[in-house]
N, C-alpha and C. Protein backbone atom coordinates (compact mmCIF):
# COMPACT_ATOMS: atom_id res chain seq x y z
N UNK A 1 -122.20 63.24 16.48
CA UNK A 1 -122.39 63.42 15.06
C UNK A 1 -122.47 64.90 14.70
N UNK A 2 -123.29 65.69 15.35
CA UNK A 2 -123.54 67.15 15.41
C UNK A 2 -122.19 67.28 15.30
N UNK A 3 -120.91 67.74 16.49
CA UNK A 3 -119.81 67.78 16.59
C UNK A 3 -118.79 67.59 15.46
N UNK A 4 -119.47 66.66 15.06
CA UNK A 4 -118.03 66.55 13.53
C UNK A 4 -118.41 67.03 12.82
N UNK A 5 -119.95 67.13 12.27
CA UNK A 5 -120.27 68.27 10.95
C UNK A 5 -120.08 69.37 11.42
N UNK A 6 -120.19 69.84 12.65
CA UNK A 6 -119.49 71.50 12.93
C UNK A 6 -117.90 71.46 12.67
N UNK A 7 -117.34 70.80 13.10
CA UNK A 7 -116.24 70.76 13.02
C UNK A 7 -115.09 70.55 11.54
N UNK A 8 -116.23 70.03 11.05
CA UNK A 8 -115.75 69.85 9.48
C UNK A 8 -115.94 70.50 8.53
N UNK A 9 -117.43 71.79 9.23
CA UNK A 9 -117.92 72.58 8.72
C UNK A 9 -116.76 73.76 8.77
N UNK A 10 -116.54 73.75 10.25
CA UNK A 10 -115.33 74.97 10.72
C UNK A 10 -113.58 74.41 9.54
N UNK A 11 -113.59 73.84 9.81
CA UNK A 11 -112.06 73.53 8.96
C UNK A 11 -112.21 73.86 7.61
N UNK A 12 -113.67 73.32 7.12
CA UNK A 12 -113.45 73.75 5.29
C UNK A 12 -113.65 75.19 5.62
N UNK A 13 -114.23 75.85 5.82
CA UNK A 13 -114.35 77.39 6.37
C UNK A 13 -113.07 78.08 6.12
N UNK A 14 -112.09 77.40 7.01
CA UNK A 14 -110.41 77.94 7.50
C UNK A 14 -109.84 77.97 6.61
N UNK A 15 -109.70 76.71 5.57
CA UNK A 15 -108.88 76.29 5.23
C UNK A 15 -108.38 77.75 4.03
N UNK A 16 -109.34 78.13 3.75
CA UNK A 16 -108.35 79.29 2.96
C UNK A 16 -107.91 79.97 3.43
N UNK A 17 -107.71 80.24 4.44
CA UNK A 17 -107.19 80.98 5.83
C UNK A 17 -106.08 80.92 5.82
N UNK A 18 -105.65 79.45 5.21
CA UNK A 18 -104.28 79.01 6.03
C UNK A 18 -103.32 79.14 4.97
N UNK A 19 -104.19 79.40 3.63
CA UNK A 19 -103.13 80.00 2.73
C UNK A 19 -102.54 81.07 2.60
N UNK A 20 -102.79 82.15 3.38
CA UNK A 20 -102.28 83.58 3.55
C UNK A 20 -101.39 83.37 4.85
N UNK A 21 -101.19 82.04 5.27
CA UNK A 21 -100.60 82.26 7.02
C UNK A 21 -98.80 81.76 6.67
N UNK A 22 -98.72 81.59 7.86
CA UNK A 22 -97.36 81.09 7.72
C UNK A 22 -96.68 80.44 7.09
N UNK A 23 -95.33 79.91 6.17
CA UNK A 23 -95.07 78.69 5.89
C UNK A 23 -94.25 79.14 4.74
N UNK A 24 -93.55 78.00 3.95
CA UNK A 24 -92.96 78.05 2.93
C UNK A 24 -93.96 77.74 1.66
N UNK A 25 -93.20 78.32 0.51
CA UNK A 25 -93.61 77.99 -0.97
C UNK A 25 -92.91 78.15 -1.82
N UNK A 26 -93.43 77.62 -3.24
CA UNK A 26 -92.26 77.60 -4.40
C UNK A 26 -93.23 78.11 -5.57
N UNK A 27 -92.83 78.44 -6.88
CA UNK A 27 -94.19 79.02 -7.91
C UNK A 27 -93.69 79.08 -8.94
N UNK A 28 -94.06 79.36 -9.84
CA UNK A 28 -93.52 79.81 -11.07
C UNK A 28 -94.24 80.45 -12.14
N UNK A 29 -94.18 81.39 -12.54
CA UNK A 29 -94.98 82.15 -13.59
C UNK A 29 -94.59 82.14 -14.89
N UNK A 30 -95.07 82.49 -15.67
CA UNK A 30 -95.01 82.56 -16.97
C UNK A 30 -95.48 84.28 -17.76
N UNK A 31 -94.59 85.08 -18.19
CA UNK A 31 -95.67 86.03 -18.72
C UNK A 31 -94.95 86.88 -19.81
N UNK A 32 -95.34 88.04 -19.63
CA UNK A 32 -94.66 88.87 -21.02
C UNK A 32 -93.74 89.97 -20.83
N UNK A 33 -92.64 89.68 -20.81
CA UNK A 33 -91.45 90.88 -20.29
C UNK A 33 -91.00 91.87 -21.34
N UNK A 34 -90.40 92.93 -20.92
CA UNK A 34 -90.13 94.25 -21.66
C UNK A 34 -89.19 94.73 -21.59
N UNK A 35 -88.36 94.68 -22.26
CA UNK A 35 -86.55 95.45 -22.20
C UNK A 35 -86.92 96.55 -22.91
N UNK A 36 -86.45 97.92 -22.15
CA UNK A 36 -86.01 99.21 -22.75
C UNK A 36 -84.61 99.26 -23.08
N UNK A 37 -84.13 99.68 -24.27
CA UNK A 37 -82.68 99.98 -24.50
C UNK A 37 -82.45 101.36 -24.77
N UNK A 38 -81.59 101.95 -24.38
CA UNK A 38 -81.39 103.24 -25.00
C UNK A 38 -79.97 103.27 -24.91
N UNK A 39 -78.80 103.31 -26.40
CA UNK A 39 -77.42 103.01 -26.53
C UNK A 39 -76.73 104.24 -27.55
N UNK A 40 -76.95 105.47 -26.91
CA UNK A 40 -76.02 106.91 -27.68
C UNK A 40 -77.24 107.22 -28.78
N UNK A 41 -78.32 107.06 -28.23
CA UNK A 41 -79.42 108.03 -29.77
C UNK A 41 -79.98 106.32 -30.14
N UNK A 42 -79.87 105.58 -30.33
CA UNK A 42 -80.11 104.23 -30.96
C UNK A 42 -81.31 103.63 -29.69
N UNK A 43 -82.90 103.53 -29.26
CA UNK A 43 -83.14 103.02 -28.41
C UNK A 43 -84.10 100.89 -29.20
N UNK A 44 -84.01 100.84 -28.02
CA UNK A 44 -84.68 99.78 -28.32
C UNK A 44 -85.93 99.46 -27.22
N UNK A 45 -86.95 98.89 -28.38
CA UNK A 45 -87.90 98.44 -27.34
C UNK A 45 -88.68 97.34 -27.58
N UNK A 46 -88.73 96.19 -27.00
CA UNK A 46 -89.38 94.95 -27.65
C UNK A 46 -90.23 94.33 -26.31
N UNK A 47 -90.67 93.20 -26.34
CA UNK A 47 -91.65 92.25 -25.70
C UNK A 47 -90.96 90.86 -26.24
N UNK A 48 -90.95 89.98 -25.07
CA UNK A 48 -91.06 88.43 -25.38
C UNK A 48 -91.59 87.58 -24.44
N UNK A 49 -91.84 86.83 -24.62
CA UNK A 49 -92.44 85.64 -23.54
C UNK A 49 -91.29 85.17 -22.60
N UNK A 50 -91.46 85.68 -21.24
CA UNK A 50 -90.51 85.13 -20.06
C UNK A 50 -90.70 84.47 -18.84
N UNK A 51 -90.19 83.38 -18.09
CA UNK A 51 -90.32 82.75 -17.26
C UNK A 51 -89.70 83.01 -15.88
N UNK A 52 -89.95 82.10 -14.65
CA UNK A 52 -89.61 83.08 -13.50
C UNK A 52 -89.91 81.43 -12.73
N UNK A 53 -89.19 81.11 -11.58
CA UNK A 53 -89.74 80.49 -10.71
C UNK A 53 -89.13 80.88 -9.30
N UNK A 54 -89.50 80.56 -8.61
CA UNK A 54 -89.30 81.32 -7.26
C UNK A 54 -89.47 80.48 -5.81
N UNK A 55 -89.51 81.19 -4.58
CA UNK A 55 -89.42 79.98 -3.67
C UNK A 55 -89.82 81.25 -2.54
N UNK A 56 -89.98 80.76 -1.27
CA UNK A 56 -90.43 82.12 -0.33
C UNK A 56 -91.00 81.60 1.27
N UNK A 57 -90.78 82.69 2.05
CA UNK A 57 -91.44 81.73 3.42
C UNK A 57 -92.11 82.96 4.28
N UNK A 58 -93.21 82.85 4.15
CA UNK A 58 -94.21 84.15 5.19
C UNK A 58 -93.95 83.70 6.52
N UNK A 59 -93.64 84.92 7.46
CA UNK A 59 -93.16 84.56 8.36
C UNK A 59 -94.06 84.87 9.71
N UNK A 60 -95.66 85.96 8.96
CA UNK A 60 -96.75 86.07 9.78
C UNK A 60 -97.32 85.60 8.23
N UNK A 61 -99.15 86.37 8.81
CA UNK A 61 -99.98 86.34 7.34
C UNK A 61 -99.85 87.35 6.43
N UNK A 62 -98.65 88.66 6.94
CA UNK A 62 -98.60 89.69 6.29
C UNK A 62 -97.55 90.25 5.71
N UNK A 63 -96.14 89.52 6.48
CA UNK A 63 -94.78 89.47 6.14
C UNK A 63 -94.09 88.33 5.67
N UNK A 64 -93.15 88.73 4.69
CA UNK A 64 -92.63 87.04 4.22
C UNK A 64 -91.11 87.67 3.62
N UNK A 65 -90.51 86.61 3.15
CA UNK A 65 -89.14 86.96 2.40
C UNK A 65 -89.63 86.02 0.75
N UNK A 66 -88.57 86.59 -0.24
CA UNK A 66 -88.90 85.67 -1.26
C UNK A 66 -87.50 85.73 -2.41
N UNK A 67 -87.61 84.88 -2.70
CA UNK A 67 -86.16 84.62 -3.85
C UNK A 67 -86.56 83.85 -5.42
N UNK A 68 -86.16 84.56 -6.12
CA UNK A 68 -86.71 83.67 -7.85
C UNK A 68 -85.34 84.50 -8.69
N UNK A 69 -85.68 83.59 -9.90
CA UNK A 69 -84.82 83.56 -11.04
C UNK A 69 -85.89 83.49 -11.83
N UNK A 70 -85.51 85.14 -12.84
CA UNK A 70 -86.17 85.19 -13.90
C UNK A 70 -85.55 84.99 -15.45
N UNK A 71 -85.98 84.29 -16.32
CA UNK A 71 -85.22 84.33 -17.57
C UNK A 71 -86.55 85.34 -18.58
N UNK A 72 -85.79 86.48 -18.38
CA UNK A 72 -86.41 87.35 -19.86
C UNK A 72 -86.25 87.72 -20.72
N UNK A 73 -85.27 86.77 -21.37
CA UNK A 73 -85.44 86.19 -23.07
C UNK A 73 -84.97 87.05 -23.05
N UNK A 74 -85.09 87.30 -24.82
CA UNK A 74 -84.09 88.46 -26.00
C UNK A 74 -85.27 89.43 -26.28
N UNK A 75 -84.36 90.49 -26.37
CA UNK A 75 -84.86 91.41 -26.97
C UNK A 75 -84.40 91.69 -28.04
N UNK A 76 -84.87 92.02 -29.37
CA UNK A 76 -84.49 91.93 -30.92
C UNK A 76 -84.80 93.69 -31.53
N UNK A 77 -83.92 94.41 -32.06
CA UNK A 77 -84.09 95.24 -32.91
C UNK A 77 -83.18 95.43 -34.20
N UNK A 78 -83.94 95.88 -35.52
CA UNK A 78 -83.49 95.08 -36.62
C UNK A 78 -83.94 96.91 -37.98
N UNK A 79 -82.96 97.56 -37.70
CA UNK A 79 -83.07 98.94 -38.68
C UNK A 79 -81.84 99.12 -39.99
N UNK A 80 -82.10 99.45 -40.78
CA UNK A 80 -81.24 99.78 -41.90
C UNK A 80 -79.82 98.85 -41.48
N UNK A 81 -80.15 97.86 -41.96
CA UNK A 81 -79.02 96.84 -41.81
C UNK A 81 -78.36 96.61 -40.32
N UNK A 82 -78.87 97.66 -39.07
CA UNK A 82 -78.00 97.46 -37.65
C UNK A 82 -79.14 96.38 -37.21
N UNK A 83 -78.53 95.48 -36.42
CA UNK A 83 -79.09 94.25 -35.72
C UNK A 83 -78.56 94.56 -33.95
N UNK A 84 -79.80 94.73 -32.73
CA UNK A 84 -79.42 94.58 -32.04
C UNK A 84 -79.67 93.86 -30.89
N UNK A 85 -79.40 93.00 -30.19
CA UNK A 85 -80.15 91.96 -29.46
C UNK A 85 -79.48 92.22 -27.82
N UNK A 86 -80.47 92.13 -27.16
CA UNK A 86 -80.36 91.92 -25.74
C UNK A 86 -80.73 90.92 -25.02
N UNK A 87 -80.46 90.20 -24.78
CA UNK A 87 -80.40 88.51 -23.60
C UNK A 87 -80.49 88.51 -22.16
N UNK A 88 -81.76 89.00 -21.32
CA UNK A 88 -81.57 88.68 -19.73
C UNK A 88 -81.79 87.74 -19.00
N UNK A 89 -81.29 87.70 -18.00
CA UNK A 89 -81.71 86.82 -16.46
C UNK A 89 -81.13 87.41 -15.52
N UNK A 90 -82.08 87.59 -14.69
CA UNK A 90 -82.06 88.18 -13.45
C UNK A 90 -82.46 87.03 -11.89
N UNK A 91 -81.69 87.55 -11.13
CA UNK A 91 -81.91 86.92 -9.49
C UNK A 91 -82.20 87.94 -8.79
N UNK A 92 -83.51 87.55 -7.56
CA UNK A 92 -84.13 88.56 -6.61
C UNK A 92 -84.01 88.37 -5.99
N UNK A 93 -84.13 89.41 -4.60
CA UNK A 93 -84.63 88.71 -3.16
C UNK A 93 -85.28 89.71 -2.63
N UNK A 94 -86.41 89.73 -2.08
CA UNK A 94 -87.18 90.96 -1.56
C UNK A 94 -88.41 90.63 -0.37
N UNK A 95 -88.26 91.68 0.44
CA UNK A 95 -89.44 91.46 1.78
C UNK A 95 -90.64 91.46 1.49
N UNK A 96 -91.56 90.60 1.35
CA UNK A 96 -92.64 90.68 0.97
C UNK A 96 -94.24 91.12 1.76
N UNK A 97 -94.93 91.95 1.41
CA UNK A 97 -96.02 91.95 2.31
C UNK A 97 -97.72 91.77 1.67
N UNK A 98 -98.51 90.76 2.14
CA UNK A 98 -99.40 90.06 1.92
C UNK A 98 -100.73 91.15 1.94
N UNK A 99 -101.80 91.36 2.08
CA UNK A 99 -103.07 92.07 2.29
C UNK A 99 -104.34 91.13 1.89
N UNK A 100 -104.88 90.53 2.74
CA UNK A 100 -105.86 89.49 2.73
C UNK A 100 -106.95 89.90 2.96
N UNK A 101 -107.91 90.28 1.45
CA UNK A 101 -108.87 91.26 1.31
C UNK A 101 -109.99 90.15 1.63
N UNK A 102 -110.01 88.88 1.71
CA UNK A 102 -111.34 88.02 2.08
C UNK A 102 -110.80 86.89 2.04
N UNK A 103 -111.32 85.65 2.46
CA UNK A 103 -110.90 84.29 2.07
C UNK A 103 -109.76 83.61 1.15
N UNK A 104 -110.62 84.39 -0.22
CA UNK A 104 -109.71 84.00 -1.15
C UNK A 104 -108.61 84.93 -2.03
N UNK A 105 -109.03 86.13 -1.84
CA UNK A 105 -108.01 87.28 -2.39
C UNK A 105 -107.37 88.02 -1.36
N UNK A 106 -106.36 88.17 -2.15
CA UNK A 106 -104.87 89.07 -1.37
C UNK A 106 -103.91 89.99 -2.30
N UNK A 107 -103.69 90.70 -2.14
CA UNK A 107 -102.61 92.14 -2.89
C UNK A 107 -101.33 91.55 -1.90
N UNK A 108 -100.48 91.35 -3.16
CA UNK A 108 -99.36 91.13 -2.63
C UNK A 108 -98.38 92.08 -3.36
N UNK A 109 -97.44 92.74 -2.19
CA UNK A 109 -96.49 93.84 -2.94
C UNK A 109 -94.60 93.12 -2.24
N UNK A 110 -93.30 93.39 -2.96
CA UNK A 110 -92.65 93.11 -2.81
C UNK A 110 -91.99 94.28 -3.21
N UNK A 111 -90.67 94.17 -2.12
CA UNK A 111 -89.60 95.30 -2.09
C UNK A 111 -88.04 94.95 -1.85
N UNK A 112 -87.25 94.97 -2.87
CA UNK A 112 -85.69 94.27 -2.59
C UNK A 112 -85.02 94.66 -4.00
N UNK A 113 -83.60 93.67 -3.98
CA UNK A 113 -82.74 94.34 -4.88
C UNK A 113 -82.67 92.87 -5.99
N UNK A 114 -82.29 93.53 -7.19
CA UNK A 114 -82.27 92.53 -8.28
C UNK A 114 -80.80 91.77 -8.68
N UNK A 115 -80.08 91.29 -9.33
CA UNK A 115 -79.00 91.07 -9.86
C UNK A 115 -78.86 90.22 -11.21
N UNK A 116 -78.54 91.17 -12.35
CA UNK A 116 -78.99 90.87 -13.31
C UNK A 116 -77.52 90.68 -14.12
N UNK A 117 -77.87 89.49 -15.37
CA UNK A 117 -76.70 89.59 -16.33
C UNK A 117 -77.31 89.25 -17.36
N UNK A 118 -76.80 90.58 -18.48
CA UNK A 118 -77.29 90.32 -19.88
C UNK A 118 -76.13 90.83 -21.09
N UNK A 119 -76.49 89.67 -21.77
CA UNK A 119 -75.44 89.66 -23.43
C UNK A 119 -76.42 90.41 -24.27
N UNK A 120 -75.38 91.37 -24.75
CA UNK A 120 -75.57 92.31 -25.79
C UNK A 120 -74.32 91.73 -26.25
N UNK A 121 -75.83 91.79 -28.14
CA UNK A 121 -74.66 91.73 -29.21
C UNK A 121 -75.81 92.67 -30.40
N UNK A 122 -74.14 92.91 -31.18
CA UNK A 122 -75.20 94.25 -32.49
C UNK A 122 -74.13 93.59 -33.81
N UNK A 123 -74.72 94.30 -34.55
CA UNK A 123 -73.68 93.44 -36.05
C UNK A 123 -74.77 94.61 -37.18
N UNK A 124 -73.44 95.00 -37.95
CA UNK A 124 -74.24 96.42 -38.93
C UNK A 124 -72.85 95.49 -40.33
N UNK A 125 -73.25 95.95 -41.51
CA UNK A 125 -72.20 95.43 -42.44
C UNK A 125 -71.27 94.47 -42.65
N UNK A 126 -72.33 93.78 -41.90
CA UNK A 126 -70.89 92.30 -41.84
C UNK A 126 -70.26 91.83 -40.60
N UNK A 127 -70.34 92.79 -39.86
CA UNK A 127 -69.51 93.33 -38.75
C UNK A 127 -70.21 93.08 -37.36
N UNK A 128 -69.65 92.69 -36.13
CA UNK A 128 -70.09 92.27 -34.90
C UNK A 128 -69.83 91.86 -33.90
N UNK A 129 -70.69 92.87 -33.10
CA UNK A 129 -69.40 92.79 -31.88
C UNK A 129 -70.36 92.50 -30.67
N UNK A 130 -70.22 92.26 -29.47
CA UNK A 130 -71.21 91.18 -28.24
C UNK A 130 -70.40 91.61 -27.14
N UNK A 131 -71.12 91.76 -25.65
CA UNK A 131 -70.54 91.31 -24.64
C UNK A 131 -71.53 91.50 -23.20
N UNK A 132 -71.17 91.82 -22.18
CA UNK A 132 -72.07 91.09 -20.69
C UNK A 132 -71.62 92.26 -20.48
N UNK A 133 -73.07 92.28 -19.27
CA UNK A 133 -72.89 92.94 -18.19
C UNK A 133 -73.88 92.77 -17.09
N UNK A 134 -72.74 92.62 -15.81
CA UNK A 134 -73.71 92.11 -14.55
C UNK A 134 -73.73 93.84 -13.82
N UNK A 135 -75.71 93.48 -13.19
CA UNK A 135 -75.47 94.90 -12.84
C UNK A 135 -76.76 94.91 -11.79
N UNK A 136 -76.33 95.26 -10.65
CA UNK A 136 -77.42 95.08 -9.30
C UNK A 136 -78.34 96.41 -9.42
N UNK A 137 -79.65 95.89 -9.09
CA UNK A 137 -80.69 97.25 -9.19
C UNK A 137 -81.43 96.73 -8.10
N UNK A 138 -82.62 98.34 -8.22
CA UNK A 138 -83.46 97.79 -7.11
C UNK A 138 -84.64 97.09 -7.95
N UNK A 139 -85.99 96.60 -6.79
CA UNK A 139 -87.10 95.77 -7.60
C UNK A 139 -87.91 95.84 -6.63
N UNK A 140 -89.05 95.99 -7.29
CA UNK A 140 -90.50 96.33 -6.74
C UNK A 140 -91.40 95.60 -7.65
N UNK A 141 -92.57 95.36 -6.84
CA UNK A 141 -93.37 94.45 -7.51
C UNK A 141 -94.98 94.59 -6.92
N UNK A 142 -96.20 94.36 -7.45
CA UNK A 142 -97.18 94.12 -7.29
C UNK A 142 -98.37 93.41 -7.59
N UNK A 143 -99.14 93.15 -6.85
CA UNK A 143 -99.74 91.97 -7.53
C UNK A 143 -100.88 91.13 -6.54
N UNK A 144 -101.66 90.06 -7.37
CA UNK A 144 -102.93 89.94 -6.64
C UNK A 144 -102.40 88.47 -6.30
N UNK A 145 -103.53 87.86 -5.38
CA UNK A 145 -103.08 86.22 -5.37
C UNK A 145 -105.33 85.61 -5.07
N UNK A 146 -104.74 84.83 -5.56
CA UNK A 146 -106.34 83.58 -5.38
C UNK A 146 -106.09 82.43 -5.20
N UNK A 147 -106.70 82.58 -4.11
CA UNK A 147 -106.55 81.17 -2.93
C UNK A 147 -107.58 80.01 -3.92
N UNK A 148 -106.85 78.80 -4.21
CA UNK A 148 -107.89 77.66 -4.54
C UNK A 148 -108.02 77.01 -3.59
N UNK A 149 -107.07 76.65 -2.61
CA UNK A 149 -107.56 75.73 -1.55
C UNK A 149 -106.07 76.18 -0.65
N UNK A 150 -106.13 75.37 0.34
CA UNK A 150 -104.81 75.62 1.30
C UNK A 150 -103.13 75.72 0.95
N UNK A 151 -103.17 74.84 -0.17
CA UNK A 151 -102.38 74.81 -1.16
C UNK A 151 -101.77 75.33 -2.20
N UNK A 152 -102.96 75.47 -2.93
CA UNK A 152 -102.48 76.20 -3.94
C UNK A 152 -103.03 77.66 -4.73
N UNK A 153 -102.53 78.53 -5.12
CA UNK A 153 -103.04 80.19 -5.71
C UNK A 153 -102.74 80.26 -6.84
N UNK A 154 -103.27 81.11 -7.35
CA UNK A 154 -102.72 81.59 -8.61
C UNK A 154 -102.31 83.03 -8.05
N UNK A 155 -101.56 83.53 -8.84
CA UNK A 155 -101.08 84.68 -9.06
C UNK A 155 -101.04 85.36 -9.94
N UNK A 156 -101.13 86.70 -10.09
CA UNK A 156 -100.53 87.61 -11.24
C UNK A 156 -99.72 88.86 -10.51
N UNK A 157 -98.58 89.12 -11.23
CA UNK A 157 -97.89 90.36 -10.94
C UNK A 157 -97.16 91.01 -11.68
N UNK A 158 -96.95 92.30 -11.73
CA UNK A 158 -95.82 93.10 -12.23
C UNK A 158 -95.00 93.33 -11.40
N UNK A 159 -93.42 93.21 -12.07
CA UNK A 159 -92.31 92.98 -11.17
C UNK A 159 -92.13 94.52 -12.09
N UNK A 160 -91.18 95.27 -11.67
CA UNK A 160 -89.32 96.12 -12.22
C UNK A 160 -88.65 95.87 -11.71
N UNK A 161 -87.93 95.30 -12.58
CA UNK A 161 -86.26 95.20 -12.32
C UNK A 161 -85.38 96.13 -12.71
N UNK A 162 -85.18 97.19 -12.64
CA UNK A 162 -84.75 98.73 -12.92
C UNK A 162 -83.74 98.42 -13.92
N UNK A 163 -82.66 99.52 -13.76
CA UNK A 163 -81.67 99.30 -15.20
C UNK A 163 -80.73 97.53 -14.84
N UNK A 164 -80.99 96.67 -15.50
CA UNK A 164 -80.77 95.60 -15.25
C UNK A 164 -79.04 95.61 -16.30
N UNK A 165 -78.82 96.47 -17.03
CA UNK A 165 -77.47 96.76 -17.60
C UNK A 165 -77.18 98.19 -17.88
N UNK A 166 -75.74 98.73 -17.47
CA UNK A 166 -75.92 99.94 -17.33
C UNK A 166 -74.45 100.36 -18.34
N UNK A 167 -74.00 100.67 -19.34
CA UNK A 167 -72.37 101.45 -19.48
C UNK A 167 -72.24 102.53 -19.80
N UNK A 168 -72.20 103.49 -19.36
CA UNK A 168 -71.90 104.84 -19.42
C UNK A 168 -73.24 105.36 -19.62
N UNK A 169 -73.47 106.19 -20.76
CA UNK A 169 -74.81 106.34 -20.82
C UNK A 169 -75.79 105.59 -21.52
N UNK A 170 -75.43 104.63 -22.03
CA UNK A 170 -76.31 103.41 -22.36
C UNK A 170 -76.87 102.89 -21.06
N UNK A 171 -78.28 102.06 -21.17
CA UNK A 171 -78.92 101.14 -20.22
C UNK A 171 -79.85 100.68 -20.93
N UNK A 172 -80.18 99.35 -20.16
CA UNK A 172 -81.36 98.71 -20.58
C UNK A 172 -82.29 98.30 -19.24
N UNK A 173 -83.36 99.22 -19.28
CA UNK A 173 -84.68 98.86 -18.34
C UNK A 173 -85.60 97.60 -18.30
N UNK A 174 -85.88 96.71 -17.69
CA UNK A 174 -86.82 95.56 -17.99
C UNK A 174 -87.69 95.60 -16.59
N UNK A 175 -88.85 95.16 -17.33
CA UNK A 175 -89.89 94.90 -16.75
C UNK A 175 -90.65 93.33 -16.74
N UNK A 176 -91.77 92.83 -16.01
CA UNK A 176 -92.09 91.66 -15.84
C UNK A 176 -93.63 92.13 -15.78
N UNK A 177 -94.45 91.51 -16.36
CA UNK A 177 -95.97 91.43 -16.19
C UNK A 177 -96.36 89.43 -16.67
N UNK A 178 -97.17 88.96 -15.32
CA UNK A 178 -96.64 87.46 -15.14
C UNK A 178 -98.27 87.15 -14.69
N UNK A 179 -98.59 85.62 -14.44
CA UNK A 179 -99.25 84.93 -13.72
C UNK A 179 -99.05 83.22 -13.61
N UNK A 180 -99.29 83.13 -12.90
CA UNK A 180 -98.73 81.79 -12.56
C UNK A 180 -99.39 80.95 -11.15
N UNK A 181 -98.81 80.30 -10.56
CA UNK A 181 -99.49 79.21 -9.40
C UNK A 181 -98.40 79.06 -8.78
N UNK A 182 -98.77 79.08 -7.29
CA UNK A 182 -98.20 79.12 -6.18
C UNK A 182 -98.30 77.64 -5.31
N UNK A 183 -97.02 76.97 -4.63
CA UNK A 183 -97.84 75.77 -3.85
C UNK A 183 -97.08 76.04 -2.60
N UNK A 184 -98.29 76.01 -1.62
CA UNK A 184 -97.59 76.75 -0.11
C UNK A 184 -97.76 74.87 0.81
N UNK A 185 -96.46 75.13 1.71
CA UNK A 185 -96.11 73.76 1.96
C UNK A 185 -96.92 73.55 3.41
């Protein structure tokens, strides 16, 4: 009897343990993204609500790989009759590394390249004109995690996804600030 309450004692103990360890997972966040535009003197800068889900497999408790698709919405700017809108989604993949400050908290940072495609369209007097551009950057990211049980975390992080559209000297910069829940398999 002794034996199994130690033993049951030791496993609930672990068990947050085992969320920083090896294994696969999938997640998805929710948060508030940021397109910079800057197009010949004309910049733009807005906020919208953007989504992200993702998938990933730690391959110790401190190294992992990870892959997501982010959709970060439109960006809207609206001056003396010029209308200009920006539309992203981006795909990642980056090496990830864990830091398991106690049981239940961990700093998690990520390092890899982005691949992004976004519709720009503008319309001034009637007039209007739209088009794409796919454009690979790098991406860095940081961020905390909280262990609820073996299973499942929450998260929060800031991603950059660097110039995610680039033509000549126009670009548009976006950023990610997120939190969300993690389920490790």
């Amino acid at each position: 009897m002794k034996k199994n309450v130690l033993f049951a004692l030791i496993a609930a103990l672990a068990a947050p343990l085992a969320a920083h360890a090896e294994g696969a997972y999938i997640g998805g966040n929710v948060g508030r993204a940021e397109q910079k535009a800057d197009f010949d003197g004309f910049s733009l800068k807005d906020h919208n609500t953007a989504y992200k889900v993702y998938g990933g497999y730690n391959f110790t408790q401190n190294f992992g790989i990870e892959g997501g698709v982010a959709d970060l919405r439109e960006a809207e700017k609206s001056e003396s009759g010029l209308r200009v809108a920006s539309k992203a989604r981006t795909a990642y993949v980056a090496a990830t590394g864990t830091l398991p400050l106690n049981e239940q908290f961990a700093l998690i940072g990520k390092v890899g390249a982005a691949y992004s495609h976004v519709k720009v369209s503008a319309s001034a007097l009637g007039l209007s004109d739209s088009g794409s551009d796919n454009h690979a950057s790098p991406y860095a990211s940081v961020g905390a995690a909280f262990v609820l049980n073996k299973n499942v975390s929450f998260v929060a992080e800031y991603e950059y996804f660097g110039k995610i559209a680039k033509d000549g000297d126009a670009h548009i910069k976006a950023n990610l600030v997120s939190a969300g829940v993690r389920y490790t398999f």
